[in-house]
PDB file of N, CA and C in Angstrom:
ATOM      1  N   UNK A   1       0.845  -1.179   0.000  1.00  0.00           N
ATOM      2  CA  UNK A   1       0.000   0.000   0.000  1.00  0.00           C
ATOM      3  C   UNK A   1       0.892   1.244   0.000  1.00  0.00           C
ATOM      4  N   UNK A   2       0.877   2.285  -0.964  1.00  0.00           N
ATOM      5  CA  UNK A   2       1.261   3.272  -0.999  1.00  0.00           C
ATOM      6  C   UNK A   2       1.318   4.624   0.010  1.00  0.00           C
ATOM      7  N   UNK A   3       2.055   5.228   0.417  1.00  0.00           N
ATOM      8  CA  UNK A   3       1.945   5.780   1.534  1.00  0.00           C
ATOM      9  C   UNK A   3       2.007   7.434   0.654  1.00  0.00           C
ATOM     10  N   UNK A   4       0.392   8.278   1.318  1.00  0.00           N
ATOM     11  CA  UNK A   4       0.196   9.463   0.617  1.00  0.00           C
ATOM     12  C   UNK A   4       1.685  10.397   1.009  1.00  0.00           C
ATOM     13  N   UNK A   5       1.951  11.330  -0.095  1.00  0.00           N
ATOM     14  CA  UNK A   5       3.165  12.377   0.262  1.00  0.00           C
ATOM     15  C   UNK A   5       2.285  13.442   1.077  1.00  0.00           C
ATOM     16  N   UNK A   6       3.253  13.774   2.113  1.00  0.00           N
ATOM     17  CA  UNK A   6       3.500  14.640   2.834  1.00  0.00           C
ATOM     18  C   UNK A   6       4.176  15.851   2.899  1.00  0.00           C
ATOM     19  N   UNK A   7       3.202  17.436   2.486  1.00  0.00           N
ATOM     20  CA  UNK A   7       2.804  18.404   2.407  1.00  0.00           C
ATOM     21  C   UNK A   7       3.269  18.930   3.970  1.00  0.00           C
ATOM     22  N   UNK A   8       4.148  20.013   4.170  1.00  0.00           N
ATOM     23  CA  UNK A   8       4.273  21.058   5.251  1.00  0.00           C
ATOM     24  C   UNK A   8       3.725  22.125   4.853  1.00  0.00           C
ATOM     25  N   UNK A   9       2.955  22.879   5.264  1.00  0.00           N
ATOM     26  CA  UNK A   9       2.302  24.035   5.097  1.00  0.00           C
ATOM     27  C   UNK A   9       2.348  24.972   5.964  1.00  0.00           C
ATOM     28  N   UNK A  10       2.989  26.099   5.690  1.00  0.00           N
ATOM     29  CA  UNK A  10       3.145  27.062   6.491  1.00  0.00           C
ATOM     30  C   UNK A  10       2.305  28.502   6.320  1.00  0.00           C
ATOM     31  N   UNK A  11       1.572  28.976   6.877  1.00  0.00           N
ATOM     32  CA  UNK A  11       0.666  29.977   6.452  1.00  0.00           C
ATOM     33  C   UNK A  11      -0.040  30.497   8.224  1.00  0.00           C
ATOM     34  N   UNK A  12      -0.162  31.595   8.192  1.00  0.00           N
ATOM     35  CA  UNK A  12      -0.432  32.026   9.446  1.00  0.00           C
ATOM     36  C   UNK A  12      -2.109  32.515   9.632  1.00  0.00           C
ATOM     37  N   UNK A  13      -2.749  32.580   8.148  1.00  0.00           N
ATOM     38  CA  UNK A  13      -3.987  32.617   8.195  1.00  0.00           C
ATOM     39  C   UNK A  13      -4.969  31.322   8.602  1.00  0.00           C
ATOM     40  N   UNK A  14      -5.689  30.972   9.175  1.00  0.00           N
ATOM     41  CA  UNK A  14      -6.180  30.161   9.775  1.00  0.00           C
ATOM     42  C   UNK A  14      -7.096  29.375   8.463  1.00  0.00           C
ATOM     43  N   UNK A  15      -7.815  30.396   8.024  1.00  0.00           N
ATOM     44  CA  UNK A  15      -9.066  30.179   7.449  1.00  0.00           C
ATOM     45  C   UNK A  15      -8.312  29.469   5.874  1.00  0.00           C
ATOM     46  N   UNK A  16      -7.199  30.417   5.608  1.00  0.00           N
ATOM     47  CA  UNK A  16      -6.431  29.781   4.503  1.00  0.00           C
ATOM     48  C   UNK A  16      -5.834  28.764   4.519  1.00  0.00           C
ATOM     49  N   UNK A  17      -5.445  28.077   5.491  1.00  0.00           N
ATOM     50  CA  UNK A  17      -4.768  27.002   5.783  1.00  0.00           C
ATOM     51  C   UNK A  17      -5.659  26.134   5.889  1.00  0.00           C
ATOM     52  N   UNK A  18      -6.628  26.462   6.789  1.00  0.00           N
ATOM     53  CA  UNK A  18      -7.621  25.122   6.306  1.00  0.00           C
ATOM     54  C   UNK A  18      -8.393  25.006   5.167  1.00  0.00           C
ATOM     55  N   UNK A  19      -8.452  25.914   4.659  1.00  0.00           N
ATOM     56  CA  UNK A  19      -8.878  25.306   2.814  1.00  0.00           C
ATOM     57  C   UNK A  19      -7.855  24.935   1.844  1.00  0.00           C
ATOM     58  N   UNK A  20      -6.440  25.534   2.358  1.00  0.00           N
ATOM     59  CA  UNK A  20      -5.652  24.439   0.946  1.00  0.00           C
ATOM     60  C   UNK A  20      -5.371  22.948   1.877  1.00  0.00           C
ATOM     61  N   UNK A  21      -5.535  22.925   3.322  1.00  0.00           N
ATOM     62  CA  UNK A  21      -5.508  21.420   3.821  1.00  0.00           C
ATOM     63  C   UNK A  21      -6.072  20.881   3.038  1.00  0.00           C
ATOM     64  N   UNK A  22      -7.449  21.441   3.222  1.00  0.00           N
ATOM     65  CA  UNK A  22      -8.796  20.247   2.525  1.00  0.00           C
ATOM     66  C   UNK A  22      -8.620  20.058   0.981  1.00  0.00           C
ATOM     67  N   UNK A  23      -8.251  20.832   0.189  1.00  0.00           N
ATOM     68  CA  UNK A  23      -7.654  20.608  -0.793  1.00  0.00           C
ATOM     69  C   UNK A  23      -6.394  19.675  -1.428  1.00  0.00           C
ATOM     70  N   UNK A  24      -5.849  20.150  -0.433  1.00  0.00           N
ATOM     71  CA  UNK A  24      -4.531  18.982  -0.652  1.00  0.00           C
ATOM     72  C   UNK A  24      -4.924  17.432  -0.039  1.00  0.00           C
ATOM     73  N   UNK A  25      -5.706  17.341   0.891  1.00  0.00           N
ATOM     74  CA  UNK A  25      -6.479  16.258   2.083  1.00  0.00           C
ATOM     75  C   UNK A  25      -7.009  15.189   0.484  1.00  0.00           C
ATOM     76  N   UNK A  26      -8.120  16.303   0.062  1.00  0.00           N
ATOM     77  CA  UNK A  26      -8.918  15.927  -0.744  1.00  0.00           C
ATOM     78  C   UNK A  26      -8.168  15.228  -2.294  1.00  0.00           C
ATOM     79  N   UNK A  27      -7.094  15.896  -2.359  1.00  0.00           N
ATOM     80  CA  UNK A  27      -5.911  15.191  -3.274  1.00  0.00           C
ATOM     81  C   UNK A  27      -5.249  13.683  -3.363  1.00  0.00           C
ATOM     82  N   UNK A  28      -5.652  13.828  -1.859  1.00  0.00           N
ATOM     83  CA  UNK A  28      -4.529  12.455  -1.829  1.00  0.00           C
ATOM     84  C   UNK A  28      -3.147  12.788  -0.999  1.00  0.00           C
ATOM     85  N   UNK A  29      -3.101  13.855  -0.571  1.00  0.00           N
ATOM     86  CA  UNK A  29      -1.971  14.264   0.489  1.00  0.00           C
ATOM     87  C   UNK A  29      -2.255  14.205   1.867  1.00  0.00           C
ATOM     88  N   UNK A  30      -0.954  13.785   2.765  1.00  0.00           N
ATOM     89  CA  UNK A  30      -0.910  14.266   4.339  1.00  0.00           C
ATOM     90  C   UNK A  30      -0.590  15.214   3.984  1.00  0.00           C
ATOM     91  N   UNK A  31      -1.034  16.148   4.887  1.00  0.00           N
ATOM     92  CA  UNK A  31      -0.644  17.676   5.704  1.00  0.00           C
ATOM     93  C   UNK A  31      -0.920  17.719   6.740  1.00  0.00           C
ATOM     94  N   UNK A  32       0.537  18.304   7.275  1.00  0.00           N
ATOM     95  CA  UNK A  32       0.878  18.833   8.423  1.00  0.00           C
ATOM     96  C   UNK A  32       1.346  20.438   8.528  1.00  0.00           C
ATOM     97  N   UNK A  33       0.575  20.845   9.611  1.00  0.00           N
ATOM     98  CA  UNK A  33       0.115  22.617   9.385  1.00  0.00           C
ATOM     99  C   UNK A  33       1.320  23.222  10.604  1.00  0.00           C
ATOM    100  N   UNK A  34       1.405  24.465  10.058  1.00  0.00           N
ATOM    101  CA  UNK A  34       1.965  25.502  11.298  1.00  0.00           C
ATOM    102  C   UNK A  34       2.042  26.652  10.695  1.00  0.00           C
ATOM    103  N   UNK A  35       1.730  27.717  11.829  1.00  0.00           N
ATOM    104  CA  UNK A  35       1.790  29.208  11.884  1.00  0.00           C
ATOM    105  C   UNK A  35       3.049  30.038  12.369  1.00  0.00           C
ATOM    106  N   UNK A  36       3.904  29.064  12.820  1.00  0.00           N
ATOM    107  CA  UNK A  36       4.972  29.726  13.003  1.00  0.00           C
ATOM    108  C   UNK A  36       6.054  29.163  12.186  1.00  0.00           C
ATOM    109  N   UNK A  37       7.160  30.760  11.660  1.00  0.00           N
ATOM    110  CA  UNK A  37       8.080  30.119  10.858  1.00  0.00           C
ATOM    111  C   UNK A  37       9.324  29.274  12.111  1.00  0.00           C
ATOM    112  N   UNK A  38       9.217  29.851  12.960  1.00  0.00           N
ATOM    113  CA  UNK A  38      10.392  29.018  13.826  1.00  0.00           C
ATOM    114  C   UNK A  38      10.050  27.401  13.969  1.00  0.00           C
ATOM    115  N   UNK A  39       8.830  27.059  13.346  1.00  0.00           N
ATOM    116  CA  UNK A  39       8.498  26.067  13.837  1.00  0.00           C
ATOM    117  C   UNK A  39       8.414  24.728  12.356  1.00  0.00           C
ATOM    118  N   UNK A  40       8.779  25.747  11.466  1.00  0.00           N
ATOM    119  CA  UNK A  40       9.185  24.938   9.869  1.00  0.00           C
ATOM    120  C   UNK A  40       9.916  24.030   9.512  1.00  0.00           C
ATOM    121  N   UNK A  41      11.296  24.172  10.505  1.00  0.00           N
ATOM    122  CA  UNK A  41      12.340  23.959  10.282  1.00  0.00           C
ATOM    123  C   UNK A  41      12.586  22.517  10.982  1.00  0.00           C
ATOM    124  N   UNK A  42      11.719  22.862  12.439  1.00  0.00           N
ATOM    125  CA  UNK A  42      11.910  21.701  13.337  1.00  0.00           C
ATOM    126  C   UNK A  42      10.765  20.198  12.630  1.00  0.00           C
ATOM    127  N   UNK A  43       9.754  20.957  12.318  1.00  0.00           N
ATOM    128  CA  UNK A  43       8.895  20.055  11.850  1.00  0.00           C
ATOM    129  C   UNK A  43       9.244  19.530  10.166  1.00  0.00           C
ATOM    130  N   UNK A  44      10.036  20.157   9.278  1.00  0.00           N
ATOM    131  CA  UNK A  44      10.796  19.295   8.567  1.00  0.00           C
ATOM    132  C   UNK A  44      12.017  18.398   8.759  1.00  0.00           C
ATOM    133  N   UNK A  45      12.636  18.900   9.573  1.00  0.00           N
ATOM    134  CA  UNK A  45      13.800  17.725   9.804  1.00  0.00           C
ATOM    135  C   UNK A  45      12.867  16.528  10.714  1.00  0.00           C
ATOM    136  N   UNK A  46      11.795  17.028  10.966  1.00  0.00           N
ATOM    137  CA  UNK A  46      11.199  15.426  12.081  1.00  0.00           C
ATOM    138  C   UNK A  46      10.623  14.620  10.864  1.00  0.00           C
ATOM    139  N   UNK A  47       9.648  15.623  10.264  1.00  0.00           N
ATOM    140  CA  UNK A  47       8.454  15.046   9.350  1.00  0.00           C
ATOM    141  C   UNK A  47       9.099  14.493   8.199  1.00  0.00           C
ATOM    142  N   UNK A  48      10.070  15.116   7.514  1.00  0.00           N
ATOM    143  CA  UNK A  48      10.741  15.062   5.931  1.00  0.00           C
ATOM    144  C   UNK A  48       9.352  15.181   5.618  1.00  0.00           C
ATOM    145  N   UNK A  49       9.049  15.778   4.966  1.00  0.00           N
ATOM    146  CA  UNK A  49       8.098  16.383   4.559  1.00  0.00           C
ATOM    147  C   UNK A  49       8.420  16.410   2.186  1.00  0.00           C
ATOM    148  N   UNK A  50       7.322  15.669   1.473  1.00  0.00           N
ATOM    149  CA  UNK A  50       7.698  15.664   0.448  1.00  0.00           C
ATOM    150  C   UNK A  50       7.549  17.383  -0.545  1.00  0.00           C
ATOM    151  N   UNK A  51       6.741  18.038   0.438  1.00  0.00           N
ATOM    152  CA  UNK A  51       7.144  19.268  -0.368  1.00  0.00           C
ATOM    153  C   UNK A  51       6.666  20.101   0.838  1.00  0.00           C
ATOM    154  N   UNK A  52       6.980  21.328   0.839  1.00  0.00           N
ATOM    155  CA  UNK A  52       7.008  22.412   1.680  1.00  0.00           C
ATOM    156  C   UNK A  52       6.279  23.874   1.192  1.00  0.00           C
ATOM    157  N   UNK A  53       5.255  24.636   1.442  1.00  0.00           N
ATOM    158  CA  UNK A  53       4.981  25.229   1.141  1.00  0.00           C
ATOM    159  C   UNK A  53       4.484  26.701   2.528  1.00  0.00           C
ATOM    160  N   UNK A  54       5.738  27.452   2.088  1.00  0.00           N
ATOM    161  CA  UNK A  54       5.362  28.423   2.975  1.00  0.00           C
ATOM    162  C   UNK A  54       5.178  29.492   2.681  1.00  0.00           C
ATOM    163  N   UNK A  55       3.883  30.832   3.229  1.00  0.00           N
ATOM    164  CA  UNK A  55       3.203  31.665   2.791  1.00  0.00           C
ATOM    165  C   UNK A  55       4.028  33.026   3.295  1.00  0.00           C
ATOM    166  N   UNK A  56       4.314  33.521   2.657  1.00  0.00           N
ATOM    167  CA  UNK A  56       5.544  34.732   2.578  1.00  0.00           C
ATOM    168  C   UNK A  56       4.532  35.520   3.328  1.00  0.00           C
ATOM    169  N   UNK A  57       3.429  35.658   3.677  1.00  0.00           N
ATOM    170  CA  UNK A  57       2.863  36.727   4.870  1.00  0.00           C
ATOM    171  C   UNK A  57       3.118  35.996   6.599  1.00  0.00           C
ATOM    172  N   UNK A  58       3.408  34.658   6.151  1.00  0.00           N
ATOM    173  CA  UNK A  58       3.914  33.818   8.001  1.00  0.00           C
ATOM    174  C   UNK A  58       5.182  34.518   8.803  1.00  0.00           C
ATOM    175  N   UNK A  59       5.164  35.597   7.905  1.00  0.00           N
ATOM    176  CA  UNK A  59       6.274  36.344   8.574  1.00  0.00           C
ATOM    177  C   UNK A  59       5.893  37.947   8.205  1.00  0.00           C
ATOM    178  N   UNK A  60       6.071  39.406   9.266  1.00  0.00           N
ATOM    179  CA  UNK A  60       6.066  40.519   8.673  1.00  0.00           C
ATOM    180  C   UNK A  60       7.541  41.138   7.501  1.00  0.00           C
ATOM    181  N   UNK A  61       8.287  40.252   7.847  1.00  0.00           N
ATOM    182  CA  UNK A  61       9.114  40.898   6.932  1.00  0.00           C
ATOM    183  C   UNK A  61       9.495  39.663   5.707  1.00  0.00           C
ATOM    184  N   UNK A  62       9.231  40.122   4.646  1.00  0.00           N
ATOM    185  CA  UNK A  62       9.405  38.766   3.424  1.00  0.00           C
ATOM    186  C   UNK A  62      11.024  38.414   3.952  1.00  0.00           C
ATOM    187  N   UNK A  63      11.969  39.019   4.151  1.00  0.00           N
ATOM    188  CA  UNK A  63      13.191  38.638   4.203  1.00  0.00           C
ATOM    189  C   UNK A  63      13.425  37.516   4.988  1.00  0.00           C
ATOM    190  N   UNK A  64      12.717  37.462   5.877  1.00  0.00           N
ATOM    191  CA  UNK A  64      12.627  36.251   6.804  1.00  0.00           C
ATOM    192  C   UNK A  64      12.287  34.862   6.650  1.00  0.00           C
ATOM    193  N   UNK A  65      11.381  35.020   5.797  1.00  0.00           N
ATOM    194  CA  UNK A  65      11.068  33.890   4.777  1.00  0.00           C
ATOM    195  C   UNK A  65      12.102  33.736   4.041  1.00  0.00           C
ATOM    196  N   UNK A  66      12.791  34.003   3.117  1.00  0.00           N
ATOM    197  CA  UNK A  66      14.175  34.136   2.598  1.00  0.00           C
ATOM    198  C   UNK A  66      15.059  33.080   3.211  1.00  0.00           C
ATOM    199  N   UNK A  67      15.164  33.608   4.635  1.00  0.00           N
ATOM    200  CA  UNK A  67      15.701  33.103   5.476  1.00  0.00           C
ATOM    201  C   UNK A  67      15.805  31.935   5.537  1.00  0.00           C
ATOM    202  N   UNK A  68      14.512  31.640   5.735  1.00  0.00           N
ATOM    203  CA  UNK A  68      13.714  29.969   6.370  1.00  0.00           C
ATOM    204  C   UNK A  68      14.213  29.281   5.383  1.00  0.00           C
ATOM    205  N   UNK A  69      14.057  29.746   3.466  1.00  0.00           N
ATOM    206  CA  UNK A  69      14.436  29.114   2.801  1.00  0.00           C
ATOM    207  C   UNK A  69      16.036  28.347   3.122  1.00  0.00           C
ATOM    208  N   UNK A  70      16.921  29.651   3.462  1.00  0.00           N
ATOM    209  CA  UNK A  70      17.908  29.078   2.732  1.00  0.00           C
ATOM    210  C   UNK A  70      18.235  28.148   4.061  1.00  0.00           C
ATOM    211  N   UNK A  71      17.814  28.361   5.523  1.00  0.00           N
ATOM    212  CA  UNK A  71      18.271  27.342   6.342  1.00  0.00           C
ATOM    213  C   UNK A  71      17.640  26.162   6.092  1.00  0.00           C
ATOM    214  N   UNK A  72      16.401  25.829   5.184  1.00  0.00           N
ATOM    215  CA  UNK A  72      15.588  24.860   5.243  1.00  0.00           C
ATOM    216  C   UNK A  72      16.901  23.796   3.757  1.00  0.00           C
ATOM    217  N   UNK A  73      17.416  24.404   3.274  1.00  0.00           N
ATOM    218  CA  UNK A  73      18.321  24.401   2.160  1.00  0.00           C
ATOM    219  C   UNK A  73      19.854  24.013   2.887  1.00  0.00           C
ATOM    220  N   UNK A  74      20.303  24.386   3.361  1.00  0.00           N
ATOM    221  CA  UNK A  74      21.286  23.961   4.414  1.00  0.00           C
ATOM    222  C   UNK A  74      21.328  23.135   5.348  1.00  0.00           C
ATOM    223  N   UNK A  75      20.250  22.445   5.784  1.00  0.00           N
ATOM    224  CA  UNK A  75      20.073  21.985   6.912  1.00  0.00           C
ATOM    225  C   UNK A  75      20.213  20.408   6.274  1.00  0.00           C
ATOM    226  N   UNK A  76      21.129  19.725   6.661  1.00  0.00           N
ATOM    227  CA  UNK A  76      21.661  17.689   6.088  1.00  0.00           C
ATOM    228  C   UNK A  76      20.351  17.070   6.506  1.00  0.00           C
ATOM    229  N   UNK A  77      19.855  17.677   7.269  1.00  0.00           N
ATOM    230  CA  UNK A  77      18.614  16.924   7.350  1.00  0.00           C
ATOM    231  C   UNK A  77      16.934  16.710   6.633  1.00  0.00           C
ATOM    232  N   UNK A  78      17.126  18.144   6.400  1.00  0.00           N
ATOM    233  CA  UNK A  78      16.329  18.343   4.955  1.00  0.00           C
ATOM    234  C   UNK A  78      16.278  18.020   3.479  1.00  0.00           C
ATOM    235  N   UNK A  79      16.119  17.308   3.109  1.00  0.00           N
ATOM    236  CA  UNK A  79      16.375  16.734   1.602  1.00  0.00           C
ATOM    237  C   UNK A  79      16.390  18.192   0.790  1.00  0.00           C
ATOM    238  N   UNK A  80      17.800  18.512  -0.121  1.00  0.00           N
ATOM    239  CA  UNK A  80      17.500  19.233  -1.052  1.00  0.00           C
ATOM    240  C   UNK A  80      16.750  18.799  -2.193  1.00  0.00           C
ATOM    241  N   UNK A  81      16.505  17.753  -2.489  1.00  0.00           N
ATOM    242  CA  UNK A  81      15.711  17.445  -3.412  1.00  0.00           C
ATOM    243  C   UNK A  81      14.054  18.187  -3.051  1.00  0.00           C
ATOM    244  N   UNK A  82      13.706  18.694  -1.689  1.00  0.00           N
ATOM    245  CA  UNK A  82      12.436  18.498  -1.326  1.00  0.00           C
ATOM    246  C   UNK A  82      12.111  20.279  -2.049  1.00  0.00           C
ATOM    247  N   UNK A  83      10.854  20.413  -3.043  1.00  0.00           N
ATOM    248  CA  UNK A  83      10.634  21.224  -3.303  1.00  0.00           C
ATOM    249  C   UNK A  83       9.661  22.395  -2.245  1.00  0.00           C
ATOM    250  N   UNK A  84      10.710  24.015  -2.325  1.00  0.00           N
ATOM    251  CA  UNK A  84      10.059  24.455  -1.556  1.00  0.00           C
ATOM    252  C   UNK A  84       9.237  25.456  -1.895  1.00  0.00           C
ATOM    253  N   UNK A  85       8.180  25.690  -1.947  1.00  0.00           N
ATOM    254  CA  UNK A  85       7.295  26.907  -2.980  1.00  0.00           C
ATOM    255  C   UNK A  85       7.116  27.911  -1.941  1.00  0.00           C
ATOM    256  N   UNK A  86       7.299  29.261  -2.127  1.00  0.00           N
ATOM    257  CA  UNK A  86       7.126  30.529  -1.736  1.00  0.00           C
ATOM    258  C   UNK A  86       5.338  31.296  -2.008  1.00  0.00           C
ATOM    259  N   UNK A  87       4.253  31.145  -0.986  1.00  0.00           N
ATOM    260  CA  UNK A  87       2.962  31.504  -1.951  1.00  0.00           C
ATOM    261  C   UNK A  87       3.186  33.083  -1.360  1.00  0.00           C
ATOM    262  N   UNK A  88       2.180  33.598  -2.168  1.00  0.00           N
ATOM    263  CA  UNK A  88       1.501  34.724  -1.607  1.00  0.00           C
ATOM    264  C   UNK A  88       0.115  34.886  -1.893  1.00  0.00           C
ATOM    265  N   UNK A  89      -0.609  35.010  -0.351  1.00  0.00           N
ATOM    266  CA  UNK A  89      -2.327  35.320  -0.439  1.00  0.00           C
ATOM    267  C   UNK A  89      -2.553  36.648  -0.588  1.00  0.00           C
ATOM    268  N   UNK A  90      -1.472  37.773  -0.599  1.00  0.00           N
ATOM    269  CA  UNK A  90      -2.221  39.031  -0.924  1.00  0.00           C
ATOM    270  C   UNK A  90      -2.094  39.129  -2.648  1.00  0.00           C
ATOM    271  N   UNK A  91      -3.620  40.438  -2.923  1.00  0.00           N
ATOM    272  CA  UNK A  91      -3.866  40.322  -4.241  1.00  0.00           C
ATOM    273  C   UNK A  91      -2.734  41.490  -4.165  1.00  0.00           C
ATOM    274  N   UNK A  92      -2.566  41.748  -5.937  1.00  0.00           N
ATOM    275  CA  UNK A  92      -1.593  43.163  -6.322  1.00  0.00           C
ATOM    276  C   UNK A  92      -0.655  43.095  -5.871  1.00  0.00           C
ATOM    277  N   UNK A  93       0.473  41.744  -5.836  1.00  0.00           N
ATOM    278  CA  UNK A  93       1.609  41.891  -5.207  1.00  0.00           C
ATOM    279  C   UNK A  93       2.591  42.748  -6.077  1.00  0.00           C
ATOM    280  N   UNK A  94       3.154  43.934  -5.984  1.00  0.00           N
ATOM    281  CA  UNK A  94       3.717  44.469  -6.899  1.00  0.00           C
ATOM    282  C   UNK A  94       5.005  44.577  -7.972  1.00  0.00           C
ATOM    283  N   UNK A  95       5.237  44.356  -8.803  1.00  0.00           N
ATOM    284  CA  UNK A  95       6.246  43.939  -9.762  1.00  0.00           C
ATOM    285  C   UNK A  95       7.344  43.978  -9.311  1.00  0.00           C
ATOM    286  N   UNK A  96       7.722  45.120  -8.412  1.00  0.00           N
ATOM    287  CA  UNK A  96       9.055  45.051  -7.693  1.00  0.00           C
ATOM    288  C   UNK A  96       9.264  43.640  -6.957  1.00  0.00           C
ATOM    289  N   UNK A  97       8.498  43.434  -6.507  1.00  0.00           N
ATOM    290  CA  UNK A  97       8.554  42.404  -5.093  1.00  0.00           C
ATOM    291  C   UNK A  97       8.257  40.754  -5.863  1.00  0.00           C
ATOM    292  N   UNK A  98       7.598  41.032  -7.120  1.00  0.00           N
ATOM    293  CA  UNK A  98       7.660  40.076  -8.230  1.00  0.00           C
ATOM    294  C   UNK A  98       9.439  39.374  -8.498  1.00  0.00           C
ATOM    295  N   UNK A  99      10.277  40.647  -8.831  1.00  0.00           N
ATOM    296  CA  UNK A  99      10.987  40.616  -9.818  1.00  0.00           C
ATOM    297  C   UNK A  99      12.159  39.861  -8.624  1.00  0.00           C
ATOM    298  N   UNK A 100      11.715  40.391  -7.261  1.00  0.00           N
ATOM    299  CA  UNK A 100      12.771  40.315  -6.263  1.00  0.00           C
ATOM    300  C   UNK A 100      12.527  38.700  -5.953  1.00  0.00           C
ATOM    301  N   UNK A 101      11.586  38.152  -5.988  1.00  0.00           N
ATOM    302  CA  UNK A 101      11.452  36.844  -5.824  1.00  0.00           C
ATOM    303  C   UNK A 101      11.818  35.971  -6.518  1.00  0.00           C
ATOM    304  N   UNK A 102      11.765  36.411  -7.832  1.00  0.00           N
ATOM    305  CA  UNK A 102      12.905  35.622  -9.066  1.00  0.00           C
ATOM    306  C   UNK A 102      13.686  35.581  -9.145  1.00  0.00           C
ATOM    307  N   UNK A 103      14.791  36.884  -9.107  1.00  0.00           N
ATOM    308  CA  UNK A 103      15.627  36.566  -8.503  1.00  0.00           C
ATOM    309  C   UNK A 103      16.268  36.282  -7.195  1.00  0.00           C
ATOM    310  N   UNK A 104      15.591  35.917  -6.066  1.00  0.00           N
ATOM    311  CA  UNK A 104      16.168  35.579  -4.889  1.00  0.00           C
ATOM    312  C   UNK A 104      15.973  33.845  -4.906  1.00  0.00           C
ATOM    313  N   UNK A 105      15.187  33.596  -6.153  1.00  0.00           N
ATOM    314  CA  UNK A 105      14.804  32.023  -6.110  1.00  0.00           C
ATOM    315  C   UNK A 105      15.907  31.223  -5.841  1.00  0.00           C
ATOM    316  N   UNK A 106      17.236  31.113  -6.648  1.00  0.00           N
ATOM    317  CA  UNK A 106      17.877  29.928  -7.110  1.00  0.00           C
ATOM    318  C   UNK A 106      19.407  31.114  -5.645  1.00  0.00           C
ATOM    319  N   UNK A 107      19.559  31.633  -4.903  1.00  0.00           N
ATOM    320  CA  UNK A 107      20.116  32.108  -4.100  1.00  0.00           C
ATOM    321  C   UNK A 107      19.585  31.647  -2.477  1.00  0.00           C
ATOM    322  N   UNK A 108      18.195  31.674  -2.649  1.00  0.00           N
ATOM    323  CA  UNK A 108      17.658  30.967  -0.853  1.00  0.00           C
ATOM    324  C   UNK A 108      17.215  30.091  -1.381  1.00  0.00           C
ATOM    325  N   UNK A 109      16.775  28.789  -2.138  1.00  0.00           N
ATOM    326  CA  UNK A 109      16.667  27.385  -2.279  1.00  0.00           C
ATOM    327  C   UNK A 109      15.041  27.252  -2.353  1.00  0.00           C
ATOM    328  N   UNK A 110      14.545  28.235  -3.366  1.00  0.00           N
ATOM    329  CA  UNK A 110      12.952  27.359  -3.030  1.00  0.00           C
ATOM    330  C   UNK A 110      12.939  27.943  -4.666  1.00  0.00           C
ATOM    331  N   UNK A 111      12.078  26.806  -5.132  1.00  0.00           N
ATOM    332  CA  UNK A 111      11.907  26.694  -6.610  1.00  0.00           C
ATOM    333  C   UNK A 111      10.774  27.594  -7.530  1.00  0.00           C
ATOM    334  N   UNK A 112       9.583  27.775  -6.796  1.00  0.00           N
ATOM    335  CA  UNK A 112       9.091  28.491  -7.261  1.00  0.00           C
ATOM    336  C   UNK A 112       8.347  29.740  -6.148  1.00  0.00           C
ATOM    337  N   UNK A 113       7.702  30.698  -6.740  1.00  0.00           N
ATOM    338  CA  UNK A 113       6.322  31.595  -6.059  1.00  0.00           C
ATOM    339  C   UNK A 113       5.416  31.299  -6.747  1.00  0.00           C
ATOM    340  N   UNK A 114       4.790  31.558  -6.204  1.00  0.00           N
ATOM    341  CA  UNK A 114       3.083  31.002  -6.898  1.00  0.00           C
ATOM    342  C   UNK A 114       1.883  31.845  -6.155  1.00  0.00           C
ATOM    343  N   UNK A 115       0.782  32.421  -6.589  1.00  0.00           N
ATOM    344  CA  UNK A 115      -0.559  33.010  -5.563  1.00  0.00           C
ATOM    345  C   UNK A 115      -1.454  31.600  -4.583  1.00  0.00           C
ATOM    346  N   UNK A 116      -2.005  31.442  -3.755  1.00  0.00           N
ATOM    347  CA  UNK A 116      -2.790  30.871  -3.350  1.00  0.00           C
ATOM    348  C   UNK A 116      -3.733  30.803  -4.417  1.00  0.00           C
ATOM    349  N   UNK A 117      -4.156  29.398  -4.642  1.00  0.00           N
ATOM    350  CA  UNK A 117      -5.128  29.312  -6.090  1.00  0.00           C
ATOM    351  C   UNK A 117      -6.815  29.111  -4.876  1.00  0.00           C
ATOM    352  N   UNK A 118      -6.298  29.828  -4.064  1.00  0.00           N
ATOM    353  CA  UNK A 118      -7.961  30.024  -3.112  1.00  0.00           C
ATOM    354  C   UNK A 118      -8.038  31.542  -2.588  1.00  0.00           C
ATOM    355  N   UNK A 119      -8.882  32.144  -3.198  1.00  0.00           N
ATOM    356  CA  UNK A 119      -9.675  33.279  -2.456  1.00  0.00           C
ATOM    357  C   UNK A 119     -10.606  33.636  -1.769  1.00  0.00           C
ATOM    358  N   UNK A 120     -10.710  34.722  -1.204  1.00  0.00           N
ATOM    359  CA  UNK A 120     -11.830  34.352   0.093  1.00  0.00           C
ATOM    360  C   UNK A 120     -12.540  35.231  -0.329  1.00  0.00           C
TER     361      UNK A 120
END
């Protein structure tokens, strides 16, 4: 029997987190949730977690997220293979902050940004 992949989700909105759970739930994925970024890091090196997805507002300053990336990227215990996606739930994120995420991609270790494909 196949064992579903396992989704870390990091997002500090409540209401958002439990609709891409149920979404991902509803997929065919485990997920395992948290609101804090200090708490990403510990729960991937326990969980190995097959992909990681954390919401660049789980922190007030995007740089911090940055951060998380590149220790989540450094850390022997974290599979670099494990893809890490950067979302953002606010609308009108602005081109600057676009352009800065592309290039900060392949420098802090997470592969893509992407919007939350759920609105409220």
């Amino acid at each position: 029997m196949a064992v579903e992949p396992l989704v870390l989700l990091a997002n500090a909105d409540k209401w958002l987190t439990e609709s891409i759970e149920s979404v991902l739930t509803q997929g065919g994925y485990r997920v395992i949730t948290t609101n804090k970024r200090q708490q990403v890091l510990e729960l991937a090196r326990r969980q190995q977690p097959d992909a990681i997805l954390v919401d660049l507002g789980l922190d007030q300053r995007a740089s911090d997220n940055l951060t998380l990336c590149r220790a989540l990227r450094a850390d022997g215990m974290v599979s670099r293979a494990t893809p890490i996606v950067l979302m953002n739930s606010s609308t009108g994120m602005p081109l600057s902050a676009c352009t800065f995420l592309k290039t900060s991609s392949a420098s802090c270790g997470f592969c893509c940004g992407a919007a939350w494909p759920i609105a409220r």
